[in-house]
N, C-alpha and C. Protein backbone atom coordinates (compact mmCIF):
# COMPACT_ATOMS: atom_id res chain seq x y z
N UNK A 1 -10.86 -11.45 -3.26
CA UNK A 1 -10.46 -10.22 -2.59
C UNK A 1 -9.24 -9.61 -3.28
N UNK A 2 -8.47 -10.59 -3.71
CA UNK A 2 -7.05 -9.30 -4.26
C UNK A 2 -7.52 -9.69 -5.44
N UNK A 3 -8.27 -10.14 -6.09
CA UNK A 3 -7.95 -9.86 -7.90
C UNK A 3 -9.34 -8.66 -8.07
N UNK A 4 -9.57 -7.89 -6.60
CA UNK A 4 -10.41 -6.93 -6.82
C UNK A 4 -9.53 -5.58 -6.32
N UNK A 5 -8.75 -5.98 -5.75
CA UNK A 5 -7.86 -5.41 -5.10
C UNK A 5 -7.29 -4.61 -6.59
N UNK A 6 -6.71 -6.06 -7.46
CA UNK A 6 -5.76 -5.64 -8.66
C UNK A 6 -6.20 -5.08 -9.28
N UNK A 7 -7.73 -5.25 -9.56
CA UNK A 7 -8.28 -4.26 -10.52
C UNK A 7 -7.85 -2.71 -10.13
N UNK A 8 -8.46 -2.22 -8.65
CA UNK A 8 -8.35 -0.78 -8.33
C UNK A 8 -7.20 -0.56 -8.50
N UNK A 9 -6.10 -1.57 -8.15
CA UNK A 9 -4.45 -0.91 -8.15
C UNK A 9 -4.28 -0.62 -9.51
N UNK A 10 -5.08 -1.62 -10.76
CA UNK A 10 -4.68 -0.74 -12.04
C UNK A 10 -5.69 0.41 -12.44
N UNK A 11 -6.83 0.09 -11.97
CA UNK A 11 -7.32 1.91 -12.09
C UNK A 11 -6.96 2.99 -11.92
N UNK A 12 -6.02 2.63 -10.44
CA UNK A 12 -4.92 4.09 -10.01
C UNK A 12 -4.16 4.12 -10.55
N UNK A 13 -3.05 3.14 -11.08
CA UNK A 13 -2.05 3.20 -11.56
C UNK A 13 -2.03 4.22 -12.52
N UNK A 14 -3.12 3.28 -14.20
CA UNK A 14 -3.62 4.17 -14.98
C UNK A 14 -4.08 5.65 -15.27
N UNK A 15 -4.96 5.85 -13.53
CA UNK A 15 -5.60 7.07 -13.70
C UNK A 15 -4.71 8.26 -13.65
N UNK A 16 -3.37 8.02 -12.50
CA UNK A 16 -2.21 8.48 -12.13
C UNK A 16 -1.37 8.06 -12.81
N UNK A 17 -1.58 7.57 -13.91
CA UNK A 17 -0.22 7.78 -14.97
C UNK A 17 0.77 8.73 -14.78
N UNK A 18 2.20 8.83 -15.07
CA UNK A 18 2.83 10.30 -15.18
C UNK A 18 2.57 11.27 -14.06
N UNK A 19 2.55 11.03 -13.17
CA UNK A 19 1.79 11.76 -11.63
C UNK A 19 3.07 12.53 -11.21
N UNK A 20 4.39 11.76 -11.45
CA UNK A 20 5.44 11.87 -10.86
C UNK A 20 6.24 12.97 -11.51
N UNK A 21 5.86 13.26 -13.05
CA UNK A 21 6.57 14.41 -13.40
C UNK A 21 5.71 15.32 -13.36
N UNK A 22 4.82 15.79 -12.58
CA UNK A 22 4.14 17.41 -12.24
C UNK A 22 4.38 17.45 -10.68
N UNK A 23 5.29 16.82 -10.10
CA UNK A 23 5.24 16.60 -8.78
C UNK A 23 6.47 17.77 -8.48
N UNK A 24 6.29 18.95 -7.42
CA UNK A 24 7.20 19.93 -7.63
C UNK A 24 7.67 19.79 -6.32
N UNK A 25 8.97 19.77 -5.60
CA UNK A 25 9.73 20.17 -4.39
C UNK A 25 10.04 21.28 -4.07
N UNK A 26 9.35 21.53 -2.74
CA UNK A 26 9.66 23.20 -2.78
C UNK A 26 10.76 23.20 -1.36
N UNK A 27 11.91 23.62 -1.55
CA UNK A 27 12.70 23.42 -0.18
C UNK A 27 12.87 24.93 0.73
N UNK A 28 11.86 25.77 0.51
CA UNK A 28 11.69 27.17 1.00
C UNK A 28 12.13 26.69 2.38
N UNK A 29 11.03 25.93 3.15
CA UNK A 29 10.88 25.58 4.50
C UNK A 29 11.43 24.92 5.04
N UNK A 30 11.92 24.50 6.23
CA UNK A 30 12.63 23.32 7.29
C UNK A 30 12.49 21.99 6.56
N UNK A 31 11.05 21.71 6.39
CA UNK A 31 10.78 20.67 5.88
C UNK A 31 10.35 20.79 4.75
N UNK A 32 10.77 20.23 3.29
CA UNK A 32 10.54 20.37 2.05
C UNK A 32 8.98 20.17 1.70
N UNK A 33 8.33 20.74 0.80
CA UNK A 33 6.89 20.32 0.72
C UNK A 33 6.85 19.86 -0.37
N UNK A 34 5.94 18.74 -1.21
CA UNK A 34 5.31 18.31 -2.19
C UNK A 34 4.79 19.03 -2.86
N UNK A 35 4.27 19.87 -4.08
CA UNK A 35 3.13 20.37 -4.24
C UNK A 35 2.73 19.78 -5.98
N UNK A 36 1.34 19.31 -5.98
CA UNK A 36 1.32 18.63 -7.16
C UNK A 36 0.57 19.58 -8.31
N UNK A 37 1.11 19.76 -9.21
CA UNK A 37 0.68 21.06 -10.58
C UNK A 37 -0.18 20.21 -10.96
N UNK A 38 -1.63 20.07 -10.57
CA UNK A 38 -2.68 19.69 -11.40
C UNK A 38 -3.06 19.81 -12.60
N UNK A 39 -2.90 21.40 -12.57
CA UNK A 39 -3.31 22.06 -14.14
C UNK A 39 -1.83 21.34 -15.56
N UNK A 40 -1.18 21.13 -15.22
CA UNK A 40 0.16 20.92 -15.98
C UNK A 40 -0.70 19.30 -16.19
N UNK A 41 -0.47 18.38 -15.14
CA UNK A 41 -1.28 17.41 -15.36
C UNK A 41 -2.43 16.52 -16.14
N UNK A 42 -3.38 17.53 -15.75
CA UNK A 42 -4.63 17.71 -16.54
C UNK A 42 -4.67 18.20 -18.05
N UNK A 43 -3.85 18.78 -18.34
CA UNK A 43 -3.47 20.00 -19.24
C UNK A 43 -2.68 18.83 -20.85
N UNK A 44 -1.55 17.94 -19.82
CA UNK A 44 -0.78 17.34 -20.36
C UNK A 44 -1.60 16.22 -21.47
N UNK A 45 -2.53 15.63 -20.22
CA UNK A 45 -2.96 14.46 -20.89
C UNK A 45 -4.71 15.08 -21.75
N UNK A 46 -4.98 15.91 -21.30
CA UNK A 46 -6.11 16.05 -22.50
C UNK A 46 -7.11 16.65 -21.37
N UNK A 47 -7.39 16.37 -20.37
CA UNK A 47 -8.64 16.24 -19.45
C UNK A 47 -8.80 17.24 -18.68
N UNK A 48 -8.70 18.67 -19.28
CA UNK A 48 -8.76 19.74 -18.51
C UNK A 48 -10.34 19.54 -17.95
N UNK A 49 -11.42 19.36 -19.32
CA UNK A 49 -13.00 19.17 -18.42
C UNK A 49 -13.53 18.03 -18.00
N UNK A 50 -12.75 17.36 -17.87
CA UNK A 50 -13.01 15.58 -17.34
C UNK A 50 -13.11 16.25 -15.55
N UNK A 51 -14.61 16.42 -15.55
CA UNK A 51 -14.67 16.69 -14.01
C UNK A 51 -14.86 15.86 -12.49
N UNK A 52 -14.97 14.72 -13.27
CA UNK A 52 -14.45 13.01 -12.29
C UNK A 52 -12.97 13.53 -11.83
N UNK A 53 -11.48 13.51 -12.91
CA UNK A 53 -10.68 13.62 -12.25
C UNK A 53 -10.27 14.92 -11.65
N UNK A 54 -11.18 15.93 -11.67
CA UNK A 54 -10.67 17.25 -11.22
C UNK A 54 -10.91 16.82 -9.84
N UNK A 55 -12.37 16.59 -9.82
CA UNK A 55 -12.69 16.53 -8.19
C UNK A 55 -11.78 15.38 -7.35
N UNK A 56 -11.13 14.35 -8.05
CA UNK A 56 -10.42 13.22 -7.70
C UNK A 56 -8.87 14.03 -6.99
N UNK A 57 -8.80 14.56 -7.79
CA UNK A 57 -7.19 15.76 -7.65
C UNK A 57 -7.50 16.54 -6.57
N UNK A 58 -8.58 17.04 -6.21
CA UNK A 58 -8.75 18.55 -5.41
C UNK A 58 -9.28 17.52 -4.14
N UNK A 59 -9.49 16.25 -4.02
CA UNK A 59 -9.69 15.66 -2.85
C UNK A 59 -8.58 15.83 -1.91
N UNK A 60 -8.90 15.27 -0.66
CA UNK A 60 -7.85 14.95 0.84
C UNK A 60 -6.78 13.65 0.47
N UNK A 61 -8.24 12.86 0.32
CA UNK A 61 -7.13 11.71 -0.54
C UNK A 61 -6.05 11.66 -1.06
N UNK A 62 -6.28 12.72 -2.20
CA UNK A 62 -5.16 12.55 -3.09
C UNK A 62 -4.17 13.49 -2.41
N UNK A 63 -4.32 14.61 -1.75
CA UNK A 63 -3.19 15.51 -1.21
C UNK A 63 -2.71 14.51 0.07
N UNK A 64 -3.20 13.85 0.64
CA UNK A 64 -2.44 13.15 1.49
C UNK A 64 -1.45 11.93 0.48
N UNK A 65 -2.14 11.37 -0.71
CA UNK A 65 -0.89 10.19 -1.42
C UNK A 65 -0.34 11.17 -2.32
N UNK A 66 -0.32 12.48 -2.23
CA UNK A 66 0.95 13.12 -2.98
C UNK A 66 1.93 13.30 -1.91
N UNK A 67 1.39 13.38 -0.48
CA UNK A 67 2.26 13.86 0.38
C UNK A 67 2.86 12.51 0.84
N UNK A 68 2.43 10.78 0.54
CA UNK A 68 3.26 9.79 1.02
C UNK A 68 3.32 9.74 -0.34
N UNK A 69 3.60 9.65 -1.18
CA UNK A 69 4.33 8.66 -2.45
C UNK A 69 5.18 9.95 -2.92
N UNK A 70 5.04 11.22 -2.52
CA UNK A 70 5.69 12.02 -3.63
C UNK A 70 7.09 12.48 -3.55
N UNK A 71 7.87 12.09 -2.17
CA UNK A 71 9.18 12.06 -1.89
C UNK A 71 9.83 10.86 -2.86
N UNK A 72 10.96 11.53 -3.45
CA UNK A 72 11.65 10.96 -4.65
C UNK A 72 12.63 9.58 -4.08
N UNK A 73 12.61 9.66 -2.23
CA UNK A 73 13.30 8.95 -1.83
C UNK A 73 12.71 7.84 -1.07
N UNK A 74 12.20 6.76 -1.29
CA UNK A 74 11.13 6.21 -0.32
C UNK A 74 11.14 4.78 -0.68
N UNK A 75 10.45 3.94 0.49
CA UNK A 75 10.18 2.42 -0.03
C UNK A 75 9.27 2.19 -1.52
N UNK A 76 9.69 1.70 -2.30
CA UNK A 76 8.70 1.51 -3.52
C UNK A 76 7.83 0.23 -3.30
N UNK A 77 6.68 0.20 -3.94
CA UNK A 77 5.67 -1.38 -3.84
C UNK A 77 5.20 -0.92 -5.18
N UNK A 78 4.29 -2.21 -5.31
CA UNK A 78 3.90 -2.68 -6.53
C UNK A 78 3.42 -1.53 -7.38
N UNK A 79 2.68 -0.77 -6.73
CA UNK A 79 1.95 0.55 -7.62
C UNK A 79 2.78 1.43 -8.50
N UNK A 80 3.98 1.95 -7.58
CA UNK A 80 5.14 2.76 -8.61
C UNK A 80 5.53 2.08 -9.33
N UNK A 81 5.77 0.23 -9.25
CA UNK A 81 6.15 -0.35 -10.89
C UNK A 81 5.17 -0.19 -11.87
N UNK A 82 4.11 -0.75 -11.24
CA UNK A 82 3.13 -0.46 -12.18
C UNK A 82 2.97 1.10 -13.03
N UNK A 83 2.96 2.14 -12.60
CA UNK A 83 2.91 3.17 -12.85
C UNK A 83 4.52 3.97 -13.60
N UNK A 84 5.63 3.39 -13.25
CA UNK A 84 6.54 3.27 -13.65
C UNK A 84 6.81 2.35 -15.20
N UNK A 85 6.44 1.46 -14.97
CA UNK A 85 7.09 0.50 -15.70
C UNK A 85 6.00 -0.52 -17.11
N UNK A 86 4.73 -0.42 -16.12
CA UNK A 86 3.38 -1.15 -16.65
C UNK A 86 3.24 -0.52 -17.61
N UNK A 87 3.57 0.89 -18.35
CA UNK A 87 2.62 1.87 -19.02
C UNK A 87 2.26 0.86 -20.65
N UNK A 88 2.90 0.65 -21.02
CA UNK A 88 2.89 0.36 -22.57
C UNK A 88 1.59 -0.81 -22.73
N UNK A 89 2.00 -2.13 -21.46
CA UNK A 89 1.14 -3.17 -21.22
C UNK A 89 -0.40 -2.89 -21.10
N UNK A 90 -0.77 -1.79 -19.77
CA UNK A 90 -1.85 -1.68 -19.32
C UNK A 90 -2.69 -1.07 -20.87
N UNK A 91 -1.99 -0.17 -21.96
CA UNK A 91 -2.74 0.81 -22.29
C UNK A 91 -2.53 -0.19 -23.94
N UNK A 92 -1.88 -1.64 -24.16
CA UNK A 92 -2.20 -2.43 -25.13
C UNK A 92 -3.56 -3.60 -24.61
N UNK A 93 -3.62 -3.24 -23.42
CA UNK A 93 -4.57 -4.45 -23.03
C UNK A 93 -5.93 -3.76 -22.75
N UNK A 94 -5.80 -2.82 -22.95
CA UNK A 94 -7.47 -1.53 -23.19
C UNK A 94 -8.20 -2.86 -24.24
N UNK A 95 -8.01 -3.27 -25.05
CA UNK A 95 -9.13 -3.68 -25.72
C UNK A 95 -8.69 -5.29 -25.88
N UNK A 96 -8.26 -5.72 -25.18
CA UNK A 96 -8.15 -7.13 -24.68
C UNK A 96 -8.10 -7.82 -23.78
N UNK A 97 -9.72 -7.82 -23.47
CA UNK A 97 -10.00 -8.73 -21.98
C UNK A 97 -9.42 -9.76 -21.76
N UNK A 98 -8.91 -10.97 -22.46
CA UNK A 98 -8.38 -12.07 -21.70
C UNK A 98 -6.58 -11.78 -21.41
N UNK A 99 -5.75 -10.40 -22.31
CA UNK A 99 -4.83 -10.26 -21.66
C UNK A 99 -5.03 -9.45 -20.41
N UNK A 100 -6.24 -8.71 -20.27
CA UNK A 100 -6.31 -8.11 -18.66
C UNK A 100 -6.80 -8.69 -17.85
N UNK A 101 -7.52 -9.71 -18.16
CA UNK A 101 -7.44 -10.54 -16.64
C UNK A 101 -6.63 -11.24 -16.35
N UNK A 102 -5.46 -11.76 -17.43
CA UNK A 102 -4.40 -12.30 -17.12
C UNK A 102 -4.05 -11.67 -15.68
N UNK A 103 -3.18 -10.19 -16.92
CA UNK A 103 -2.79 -9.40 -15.80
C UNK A 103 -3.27 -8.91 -14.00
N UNK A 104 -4.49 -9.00 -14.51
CA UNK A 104 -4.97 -8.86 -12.99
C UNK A 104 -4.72 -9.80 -12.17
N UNK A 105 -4.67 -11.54 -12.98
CA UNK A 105 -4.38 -12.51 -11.91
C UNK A 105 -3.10 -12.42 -12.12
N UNK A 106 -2.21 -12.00 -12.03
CA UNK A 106 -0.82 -11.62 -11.94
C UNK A 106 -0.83 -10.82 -10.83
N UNK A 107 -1.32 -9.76 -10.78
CA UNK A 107 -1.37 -8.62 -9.14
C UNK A 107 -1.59 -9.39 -8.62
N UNK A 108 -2.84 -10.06 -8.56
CA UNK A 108 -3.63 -10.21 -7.50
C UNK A 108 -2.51 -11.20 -6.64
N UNK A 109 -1.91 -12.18 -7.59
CA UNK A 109 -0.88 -13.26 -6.94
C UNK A 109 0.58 -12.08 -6.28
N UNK A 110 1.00 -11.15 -7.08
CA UNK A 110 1.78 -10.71 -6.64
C UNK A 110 1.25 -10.04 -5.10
N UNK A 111 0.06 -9.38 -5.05
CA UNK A 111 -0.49 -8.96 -3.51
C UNK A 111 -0.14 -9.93 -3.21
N UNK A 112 -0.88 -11.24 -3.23
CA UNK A 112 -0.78 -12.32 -2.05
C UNK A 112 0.43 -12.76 -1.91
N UNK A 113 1.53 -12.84 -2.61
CA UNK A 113 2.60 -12.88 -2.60
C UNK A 113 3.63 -11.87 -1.42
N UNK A 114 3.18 -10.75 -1.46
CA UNK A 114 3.81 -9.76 -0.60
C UNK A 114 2.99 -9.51 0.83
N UNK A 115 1.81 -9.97 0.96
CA UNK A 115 1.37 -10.02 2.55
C UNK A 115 1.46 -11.62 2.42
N UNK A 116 2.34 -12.42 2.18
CA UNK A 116 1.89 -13.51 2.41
C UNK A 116 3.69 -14.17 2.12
N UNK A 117 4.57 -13.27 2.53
CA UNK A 117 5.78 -13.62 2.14
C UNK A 117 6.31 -15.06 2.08
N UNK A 118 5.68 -16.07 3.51
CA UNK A 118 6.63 -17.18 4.16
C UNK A 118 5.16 -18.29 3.20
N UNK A 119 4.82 -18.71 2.14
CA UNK A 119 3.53 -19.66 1.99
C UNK A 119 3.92 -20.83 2.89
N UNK A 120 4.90 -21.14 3.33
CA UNK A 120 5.31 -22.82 3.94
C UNK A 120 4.89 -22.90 5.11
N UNK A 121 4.38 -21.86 6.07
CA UNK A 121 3.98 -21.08 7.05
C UNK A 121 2.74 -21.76 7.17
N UNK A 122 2.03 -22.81 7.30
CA UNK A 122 0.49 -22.67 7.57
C UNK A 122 0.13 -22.35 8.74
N UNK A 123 -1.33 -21.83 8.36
CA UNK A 123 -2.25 -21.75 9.76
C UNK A 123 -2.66 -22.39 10.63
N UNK A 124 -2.48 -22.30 11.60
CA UNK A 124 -3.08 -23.53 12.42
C UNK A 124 -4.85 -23.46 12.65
N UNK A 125 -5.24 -24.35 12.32
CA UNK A 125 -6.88 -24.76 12.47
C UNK A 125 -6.87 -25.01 14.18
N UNK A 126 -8.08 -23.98 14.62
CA UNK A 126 -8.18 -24.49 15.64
C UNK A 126 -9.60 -25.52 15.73
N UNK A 127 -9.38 -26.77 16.53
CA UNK A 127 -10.32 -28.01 16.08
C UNK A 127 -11.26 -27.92 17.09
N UNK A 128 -12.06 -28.56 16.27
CA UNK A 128 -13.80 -28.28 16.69
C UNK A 128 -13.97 -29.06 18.29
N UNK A 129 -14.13 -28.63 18.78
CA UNK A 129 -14.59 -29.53 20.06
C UNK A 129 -15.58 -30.76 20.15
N UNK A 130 -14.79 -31.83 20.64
CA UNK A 130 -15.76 -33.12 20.70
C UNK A 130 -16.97 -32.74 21.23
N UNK A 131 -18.01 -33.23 20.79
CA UNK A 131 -19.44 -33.94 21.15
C UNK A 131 -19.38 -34.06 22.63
N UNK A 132 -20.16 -33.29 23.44
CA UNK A 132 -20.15 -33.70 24.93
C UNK A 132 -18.84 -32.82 25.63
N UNK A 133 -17.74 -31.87 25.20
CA UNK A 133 -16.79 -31.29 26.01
C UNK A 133 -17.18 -30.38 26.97
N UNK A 134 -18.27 -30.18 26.52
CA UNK A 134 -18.94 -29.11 27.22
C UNK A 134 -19.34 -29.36 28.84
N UNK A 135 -19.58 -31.00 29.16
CA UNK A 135 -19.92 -31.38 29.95
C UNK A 135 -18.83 -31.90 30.63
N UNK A 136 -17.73 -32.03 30.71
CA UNK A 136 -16.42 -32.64 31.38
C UNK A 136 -16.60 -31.47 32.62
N UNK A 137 -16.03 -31.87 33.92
CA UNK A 137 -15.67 -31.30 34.98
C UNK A 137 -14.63 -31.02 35.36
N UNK A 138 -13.37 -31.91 34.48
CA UNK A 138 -12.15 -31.86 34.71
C UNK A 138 -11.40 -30.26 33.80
N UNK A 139 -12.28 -29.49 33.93
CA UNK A 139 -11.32 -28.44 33.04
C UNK A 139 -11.57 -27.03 34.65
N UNK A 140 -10.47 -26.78 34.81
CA UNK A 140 -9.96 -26.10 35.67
C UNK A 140 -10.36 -24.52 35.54
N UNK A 141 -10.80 -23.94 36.47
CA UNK A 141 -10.96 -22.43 36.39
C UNK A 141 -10.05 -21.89 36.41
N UNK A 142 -10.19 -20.22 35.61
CA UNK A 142 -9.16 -19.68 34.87
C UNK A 142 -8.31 -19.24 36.13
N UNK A 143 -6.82 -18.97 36.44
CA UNK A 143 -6.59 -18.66 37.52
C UNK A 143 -6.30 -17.09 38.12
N UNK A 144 -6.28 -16.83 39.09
CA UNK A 144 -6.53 -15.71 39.50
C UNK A 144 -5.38 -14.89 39.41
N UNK A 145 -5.53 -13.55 39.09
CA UNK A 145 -4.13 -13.06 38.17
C UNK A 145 -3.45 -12.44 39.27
N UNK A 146 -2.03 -12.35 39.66
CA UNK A 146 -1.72 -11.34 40.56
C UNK A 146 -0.88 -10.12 39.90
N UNK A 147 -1.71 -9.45 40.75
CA UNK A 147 -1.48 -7.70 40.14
C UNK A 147 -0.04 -7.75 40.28
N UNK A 148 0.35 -7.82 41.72
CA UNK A 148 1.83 -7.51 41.68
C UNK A 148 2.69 -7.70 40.73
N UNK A 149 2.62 -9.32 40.25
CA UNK A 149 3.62 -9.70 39.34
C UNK A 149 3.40 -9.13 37.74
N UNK A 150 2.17 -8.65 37.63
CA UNK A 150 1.42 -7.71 36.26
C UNK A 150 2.61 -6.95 36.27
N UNK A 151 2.46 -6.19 37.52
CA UNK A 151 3.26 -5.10 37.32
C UNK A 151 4.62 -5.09 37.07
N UNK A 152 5.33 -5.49 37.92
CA UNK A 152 6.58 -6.03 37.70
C UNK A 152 7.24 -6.64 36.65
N UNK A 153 6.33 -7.42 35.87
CA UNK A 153 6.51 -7.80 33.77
C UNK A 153 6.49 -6.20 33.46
N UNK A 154 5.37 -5.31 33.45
CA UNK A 154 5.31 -4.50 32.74
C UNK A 154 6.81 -3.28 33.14
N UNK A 155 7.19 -3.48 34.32
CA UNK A 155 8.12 -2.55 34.61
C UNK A 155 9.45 -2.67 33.64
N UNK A 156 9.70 -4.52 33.95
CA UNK A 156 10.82 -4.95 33.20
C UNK A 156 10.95 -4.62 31.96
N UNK A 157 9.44 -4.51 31.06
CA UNK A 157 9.50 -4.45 29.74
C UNK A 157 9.13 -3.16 29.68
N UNK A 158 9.00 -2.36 30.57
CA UNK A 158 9.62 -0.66 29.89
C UNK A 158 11.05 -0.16 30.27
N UNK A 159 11.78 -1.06 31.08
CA UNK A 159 13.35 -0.88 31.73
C UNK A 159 13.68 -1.48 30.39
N UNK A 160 13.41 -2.46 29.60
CA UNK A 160 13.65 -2.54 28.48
C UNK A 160 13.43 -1.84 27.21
N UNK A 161 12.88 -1.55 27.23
CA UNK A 161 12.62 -0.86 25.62
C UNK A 161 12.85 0.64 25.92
N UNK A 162 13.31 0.92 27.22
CA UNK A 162 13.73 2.36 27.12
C UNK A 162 15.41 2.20 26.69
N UNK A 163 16.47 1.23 27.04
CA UNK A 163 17.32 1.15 26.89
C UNK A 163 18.02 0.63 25.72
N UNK A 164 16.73 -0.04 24.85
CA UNK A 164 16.80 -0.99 23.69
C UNK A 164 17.16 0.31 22.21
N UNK A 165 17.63 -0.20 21.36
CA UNK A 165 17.57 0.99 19.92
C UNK A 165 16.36 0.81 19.62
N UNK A 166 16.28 2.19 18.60
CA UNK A 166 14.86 2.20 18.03
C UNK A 166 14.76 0.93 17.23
N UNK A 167 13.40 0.84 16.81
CA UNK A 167 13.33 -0.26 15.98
C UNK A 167 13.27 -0.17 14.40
N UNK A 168 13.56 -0.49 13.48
CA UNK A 168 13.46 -0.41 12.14
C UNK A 168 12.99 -1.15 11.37
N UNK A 169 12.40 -0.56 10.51
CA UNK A 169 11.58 -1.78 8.85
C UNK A 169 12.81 -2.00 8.14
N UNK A 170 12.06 -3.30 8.35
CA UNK A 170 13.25 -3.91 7.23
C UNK A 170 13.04 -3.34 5.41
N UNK A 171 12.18 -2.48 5.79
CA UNK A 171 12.04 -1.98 3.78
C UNK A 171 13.19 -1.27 3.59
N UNK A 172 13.86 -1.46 2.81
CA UNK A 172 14.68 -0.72 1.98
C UNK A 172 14.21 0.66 1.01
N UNK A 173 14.68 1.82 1.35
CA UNK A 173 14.52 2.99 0.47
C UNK A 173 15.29 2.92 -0.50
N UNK A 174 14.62 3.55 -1.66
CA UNK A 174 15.33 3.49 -3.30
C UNK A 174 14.88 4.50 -3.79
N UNK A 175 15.52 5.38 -4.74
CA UNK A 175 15.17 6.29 -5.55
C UNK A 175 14.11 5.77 -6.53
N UNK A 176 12.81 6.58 -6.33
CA UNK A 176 11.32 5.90 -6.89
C UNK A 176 11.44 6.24 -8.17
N UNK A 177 11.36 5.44 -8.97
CA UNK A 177 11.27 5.10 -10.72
C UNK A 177 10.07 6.31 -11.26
N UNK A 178 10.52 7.40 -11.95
CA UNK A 178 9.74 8.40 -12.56
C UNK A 178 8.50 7.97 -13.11
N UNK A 179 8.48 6.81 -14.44
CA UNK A 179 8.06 6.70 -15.25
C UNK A 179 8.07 8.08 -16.18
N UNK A 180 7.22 7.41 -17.62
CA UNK A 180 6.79 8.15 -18.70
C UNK A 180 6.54 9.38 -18.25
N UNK A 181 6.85 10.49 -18.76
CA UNK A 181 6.30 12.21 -18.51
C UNK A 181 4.88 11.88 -19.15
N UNK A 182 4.02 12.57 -18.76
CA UNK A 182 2.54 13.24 -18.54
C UNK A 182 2.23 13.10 -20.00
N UNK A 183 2.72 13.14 -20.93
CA UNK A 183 2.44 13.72 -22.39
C UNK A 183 2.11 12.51 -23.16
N UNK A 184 2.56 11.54 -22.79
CA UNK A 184 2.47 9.99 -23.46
C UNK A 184 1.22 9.50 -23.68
N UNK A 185 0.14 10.01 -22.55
CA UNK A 185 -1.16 9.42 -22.30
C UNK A 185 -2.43 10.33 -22.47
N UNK A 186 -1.90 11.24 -23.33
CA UNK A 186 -3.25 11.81 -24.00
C UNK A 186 -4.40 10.53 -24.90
N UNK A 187 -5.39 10.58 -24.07
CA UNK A 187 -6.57 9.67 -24.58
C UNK A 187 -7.43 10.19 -25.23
C-alpha cells in the first residue's frame, strides 16, 4: 500500500515540478486568492499540447490543491520536499530502475514513518475465542443504559469544552521551500 502510495507521490511531485513559481497572490480582496498561470507553466516546460496535463490543470482537483498547498505560509509534508528538493534525483533516476525503486522504498518507509510516528506502540490482537465460549451461561447481559445519567455526561462535557481553549495541531507552519523555477524541466 505505501510503496504504491510513493509511486503516485512521485508522479505528482514530478508532474508538478516548479508549480510554485507560476503561483500568483492576488491581495485585491479581504481574503488573498491563489491564482495559478497555467499558460506560463505549460509554456515554461515545453507542454503547451500535452493535452493529459491541460485537462489535469483545468480540473477541480487541481484548483482545490492550488488553493491548499499554494499559501507560501503553511505546514509542509513530504511532497513539497520532494518537489522542492528531490528535483535533480527523481529526473537522474528516469532511466534507472533499481535507483527508483530504491527511492520509492524510501517514501514508502518515510509514509509509514509519519502515520506511524510511535513504532514501539503495538496493536493489540484481539484473541480468538476458545472452542465452546459460545456456550458458557456465565456471561452477563449487556446492562441497561440510563438516559438520565447519558445526559448529564453529555451536559458536563459541553460545560466543558465551551469553557476549554480552542484546540490546536501540533504541526508547525514554515515558509514552504519554492523549489527550481518552471524552466529547469523542459522534457
Amino acid at each position: 500500500d505505501k510503496e504504491v502510495r510513493a509511486i503516485f507521490l512521485r508522479l505528482f511531485a514530478q508532474l508538478f515540478q516548479g508549480y510554485r513559481s507560476c503561483l500568483q497572490l492576488i491581495r485585491i480582496h479581504a481574503e488573498p486568492v491563489i491564482h495559478f498561470h497555467k499558460a506560463a507553466f505549460l509554456g515554461q516546460r515545453g507542454l503547451i499540447e500535452n493535452d493529459f496535463l491541460t485537462k489535469v490543470l483545468n480540473g477541480m482537483a487541481f484548483a482545490g490543491f492550488v488553493s491548499e498547498r499554494g499559501p507560501p505560509f503553511r505546514t509542509c509534508d513530504l511532497f513539497d520536499e520532494l518537489v522542492a528538493f528531490e528535483v535533480e534525483r527523481i529526473k537522474a533516476e528516469e532511466g534507472n530502475a533499481p535507483k527508483m525503486i530504491k527511492h520509492v522504498r524510501e517514501l514508502a518507509e518515510q509514509l509509514f514513518k509519519n502515520e506511524n510516528p510511535n513504532p514501539h506502540i503495538a496493536f493489540q490482537k484481539v484473541p480468538r475465542p476458545t472452542e465452546g465460549s459460545h456456550l458458557r451461561v456465565h456471561i452477563l447481559p449487556f446492562p441497561r443504559i440510563n438516559e438520565g445519567r447519558v445526559q448529564e455526561l453529555l451536559q458536563e462535557g459541553l460545560a466543558r469544552s465551551q469553557g476549554a481553549p480552542p484546540a490546536t495541531r501540533g504541526d508547525k507552519k514554515c515558509v514552504v521551500p519554492a523549489g527550481p523555477p518552471v524552466g529547469m524541466f523542459i522534457y
